[in-house]
C-alpha atoms as a PDB file:
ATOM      1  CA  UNK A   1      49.029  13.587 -60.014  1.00  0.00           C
ATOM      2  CA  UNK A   2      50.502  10.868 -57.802  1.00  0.00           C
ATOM      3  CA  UNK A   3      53.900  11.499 -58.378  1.00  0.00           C
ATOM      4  CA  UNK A   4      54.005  15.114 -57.256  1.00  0.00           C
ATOM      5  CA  UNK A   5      54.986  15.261 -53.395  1.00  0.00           C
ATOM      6  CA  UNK A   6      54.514  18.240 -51.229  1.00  0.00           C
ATOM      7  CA  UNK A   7      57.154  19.853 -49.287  1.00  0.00           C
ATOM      8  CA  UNK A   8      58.064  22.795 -47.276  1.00  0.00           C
ATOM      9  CA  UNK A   9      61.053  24.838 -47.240  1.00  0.00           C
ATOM     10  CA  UNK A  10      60.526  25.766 -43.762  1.00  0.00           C
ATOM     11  CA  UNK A  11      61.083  22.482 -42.690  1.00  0.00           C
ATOM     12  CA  UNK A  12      64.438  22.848 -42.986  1.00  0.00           C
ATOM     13  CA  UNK A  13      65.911  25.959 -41.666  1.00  0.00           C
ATOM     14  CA  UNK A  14      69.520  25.909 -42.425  1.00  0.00           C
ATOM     15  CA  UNK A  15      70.717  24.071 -45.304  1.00  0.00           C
ATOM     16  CA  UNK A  16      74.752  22.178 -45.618  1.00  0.00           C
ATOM     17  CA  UNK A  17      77.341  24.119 -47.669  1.00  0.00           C
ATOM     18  CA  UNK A  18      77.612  22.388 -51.278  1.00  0.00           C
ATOM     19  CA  UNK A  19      80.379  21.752 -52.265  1.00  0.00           C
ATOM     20  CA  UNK A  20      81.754  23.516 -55.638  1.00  0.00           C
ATOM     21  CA  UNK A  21      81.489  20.441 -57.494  1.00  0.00           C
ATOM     22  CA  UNK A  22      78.301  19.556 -56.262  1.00  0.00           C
ATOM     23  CA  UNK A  23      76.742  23.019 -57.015  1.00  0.00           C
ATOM     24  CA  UNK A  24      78.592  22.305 -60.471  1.00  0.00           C
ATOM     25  CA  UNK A  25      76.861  19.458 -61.093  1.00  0.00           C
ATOM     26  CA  UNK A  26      73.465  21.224 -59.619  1.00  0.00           C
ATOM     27  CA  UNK A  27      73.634  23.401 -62.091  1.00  0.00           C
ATOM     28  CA  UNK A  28      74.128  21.019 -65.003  1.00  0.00           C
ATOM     29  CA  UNK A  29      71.335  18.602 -63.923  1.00  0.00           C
ATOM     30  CA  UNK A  30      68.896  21.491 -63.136  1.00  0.00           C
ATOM     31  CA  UNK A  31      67.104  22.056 -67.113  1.00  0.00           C
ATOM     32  CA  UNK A  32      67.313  18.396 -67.163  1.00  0.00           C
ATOM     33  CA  UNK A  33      64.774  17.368 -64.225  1.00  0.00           C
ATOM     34  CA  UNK A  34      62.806  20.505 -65.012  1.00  0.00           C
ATOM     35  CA  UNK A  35      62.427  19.194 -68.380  1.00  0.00           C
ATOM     36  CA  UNK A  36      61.363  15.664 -66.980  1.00  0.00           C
ATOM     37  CA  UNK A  37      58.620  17.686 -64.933  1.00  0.00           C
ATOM     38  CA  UNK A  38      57.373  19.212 -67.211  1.00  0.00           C
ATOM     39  CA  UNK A  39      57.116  16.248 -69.698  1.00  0.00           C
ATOM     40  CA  UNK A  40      55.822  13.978 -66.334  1.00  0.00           C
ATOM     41  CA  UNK A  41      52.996  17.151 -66.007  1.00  0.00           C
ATOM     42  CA  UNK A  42      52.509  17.279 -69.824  1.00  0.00           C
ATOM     43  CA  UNK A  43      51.879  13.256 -69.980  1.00  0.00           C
ATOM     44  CA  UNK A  44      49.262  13.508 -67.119  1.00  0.00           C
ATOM     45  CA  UNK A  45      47.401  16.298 -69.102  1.00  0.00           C
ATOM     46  CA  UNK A  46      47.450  14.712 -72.127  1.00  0.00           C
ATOM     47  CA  UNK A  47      45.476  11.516 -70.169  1.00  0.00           C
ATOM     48  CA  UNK A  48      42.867  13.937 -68.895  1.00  0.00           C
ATOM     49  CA  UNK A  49      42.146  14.955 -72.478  1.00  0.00           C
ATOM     50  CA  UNK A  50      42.299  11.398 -73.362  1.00  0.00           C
ATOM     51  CA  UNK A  51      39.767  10.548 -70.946  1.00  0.00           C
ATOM     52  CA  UNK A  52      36.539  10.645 -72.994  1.00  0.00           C
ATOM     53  CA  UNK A  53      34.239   9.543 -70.113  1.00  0.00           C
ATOM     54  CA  UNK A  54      34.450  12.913 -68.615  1.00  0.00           C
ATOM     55  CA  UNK A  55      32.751  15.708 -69.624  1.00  0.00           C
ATOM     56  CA  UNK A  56      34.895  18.733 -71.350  1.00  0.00           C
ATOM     57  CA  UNK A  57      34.139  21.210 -68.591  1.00  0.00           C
ATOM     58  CA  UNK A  58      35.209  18.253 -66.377  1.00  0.00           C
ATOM     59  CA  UNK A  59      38.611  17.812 -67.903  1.00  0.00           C
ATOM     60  CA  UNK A  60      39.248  21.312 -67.822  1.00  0.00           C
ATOM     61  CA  UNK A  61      38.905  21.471 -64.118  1.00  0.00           C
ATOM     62  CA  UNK A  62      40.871  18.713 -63.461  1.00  0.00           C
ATOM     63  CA  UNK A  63      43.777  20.232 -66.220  1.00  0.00           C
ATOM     64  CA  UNK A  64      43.322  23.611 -63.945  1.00  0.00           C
ATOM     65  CA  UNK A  65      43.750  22.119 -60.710  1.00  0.00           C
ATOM     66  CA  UNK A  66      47.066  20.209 -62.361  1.00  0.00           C
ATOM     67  CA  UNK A  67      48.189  23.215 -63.305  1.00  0.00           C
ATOM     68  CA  UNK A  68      48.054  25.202 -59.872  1.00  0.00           C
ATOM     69  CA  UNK A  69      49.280  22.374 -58.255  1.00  0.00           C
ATOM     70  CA  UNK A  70      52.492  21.587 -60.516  1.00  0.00           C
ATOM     71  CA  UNK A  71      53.082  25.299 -60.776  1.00  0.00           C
ATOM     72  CA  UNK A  72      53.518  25.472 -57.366  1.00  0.00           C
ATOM     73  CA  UNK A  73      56.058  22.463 -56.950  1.00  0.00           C
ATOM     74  CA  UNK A  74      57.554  23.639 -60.141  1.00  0.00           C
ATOM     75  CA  UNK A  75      58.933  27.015 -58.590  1.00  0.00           C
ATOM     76  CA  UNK A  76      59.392  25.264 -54.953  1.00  0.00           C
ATOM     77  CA  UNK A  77      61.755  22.862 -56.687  1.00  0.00           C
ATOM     78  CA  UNK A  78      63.346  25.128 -59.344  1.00  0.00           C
ATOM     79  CA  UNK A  79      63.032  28.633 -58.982  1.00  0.00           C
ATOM     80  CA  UNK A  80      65.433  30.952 -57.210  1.00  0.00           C
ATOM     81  CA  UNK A  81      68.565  28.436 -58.270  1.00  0.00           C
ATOM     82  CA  UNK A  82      70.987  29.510 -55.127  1.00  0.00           C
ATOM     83  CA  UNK A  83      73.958  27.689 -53.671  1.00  0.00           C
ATOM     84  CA  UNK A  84      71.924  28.329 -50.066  1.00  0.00           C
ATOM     85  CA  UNK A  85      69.242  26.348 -51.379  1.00  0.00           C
ATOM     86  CA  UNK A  86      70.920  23.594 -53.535  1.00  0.00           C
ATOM     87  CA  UNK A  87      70.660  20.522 -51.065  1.00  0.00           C
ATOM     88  CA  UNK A  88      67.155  21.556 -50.332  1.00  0.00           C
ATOM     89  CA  UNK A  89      66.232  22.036 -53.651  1.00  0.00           C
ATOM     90  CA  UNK A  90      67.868  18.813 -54.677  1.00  0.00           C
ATOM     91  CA  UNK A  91      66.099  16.691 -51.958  1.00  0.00           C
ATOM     92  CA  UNK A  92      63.147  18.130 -53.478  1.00  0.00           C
ATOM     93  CA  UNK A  93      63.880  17.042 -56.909  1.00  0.00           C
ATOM     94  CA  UNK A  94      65.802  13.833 -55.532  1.00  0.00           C
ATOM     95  CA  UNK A  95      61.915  13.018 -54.233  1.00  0.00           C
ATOM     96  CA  UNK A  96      59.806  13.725 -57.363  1.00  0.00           C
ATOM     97  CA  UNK A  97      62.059  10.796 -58.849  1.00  0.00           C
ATOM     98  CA  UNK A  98      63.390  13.433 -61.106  1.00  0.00           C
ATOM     99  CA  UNK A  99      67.457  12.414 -60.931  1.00  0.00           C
ATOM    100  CA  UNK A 100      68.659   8.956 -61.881  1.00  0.00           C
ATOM    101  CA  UNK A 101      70.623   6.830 -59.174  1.00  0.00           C
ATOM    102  CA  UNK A 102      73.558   7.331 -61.657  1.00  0.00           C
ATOM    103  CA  UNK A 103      73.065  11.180 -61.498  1.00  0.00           C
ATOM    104  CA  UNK A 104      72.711  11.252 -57.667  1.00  0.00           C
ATOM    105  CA  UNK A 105      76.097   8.823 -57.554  1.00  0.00           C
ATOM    106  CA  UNK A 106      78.286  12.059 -59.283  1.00  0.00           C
ATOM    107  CA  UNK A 107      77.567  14.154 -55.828  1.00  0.00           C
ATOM    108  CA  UNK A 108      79.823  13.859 -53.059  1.00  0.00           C
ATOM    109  CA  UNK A 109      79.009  11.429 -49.868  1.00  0.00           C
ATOM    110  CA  UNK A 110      78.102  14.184 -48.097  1.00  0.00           C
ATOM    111  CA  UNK A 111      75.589  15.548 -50.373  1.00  0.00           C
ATOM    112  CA  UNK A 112      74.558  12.203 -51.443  1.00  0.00           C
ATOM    113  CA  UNK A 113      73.455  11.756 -47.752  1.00  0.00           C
ATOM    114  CA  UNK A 114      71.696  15.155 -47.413  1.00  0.00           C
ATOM    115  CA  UNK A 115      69.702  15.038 -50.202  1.00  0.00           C
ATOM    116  CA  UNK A 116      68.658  11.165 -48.778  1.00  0.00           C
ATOM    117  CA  UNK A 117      68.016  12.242 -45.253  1.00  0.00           C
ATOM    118  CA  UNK A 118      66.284  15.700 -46.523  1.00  0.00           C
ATOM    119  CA  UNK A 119      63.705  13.552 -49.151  1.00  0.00           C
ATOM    120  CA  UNK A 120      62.372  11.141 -46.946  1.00  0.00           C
ATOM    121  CA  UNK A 121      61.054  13.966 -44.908  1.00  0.00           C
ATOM    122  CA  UNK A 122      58.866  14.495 -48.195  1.00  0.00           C
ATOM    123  CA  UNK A 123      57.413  10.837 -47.748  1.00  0.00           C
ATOM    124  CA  UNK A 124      55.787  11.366 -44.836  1.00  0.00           C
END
């Protein structure tokens, strides 16, 4: 799955207060980009079923190993939804492409520049 990036939490050891309207609008664009994960993860299983060249027991390894692997970046990027972690969390999100450039515009600067700074330690 190309588009999933890895990323530790630990890379960051302190995090920037949110502001409340930030962590506002956190909150309201959270089920959306887990809902565009999971439809992103859903589309790249339904190619490996697609793919008839491959055996079935091959497919189903490749679905498993899709599976751990988005499972995992779906709980670092989405589970345990605290103010603490917002900008983190966000910068994780921000770098799975899972928030338009009109959705990152509504945060303030300051977040805005977090997020930015925070996901292009995920492109490494």
């Amino acid at each position: 799955m190309p588009w999933l990036i890895s990323f530790s939490l630990d890379v960051v050891h302190t995090s920037p207060d949110i502001q409340e309207s930030d962590w506002k609008l956190f909150r309201e664009l959270h089920p959306i980009a887990v809902n565009r994960y999971c439809q992103r993860f859903l589309e790249d299983v339904g190619r490996v079923v697609a793919a008839g060249s491959k055996t079935p027991h091959d497919r189903y390894g490749e679905i498993y190993s899709l599976v751990r692997q988005a499972t995992k970046q779906l709980a670092q990027a989405f589970d345990d939804k605290r103010r603490s972690t917002a900008v983190v969390q966000l910068a994780i999100i921000h770098s799975h492409g899972l928030i338009t450039d009109d959705e990152l515009s509504r945060f303030s600067s300051e977040t805005r520049e977090a997020i930015t700074q925070l996901s292009h330690l995920t492109k490494r």
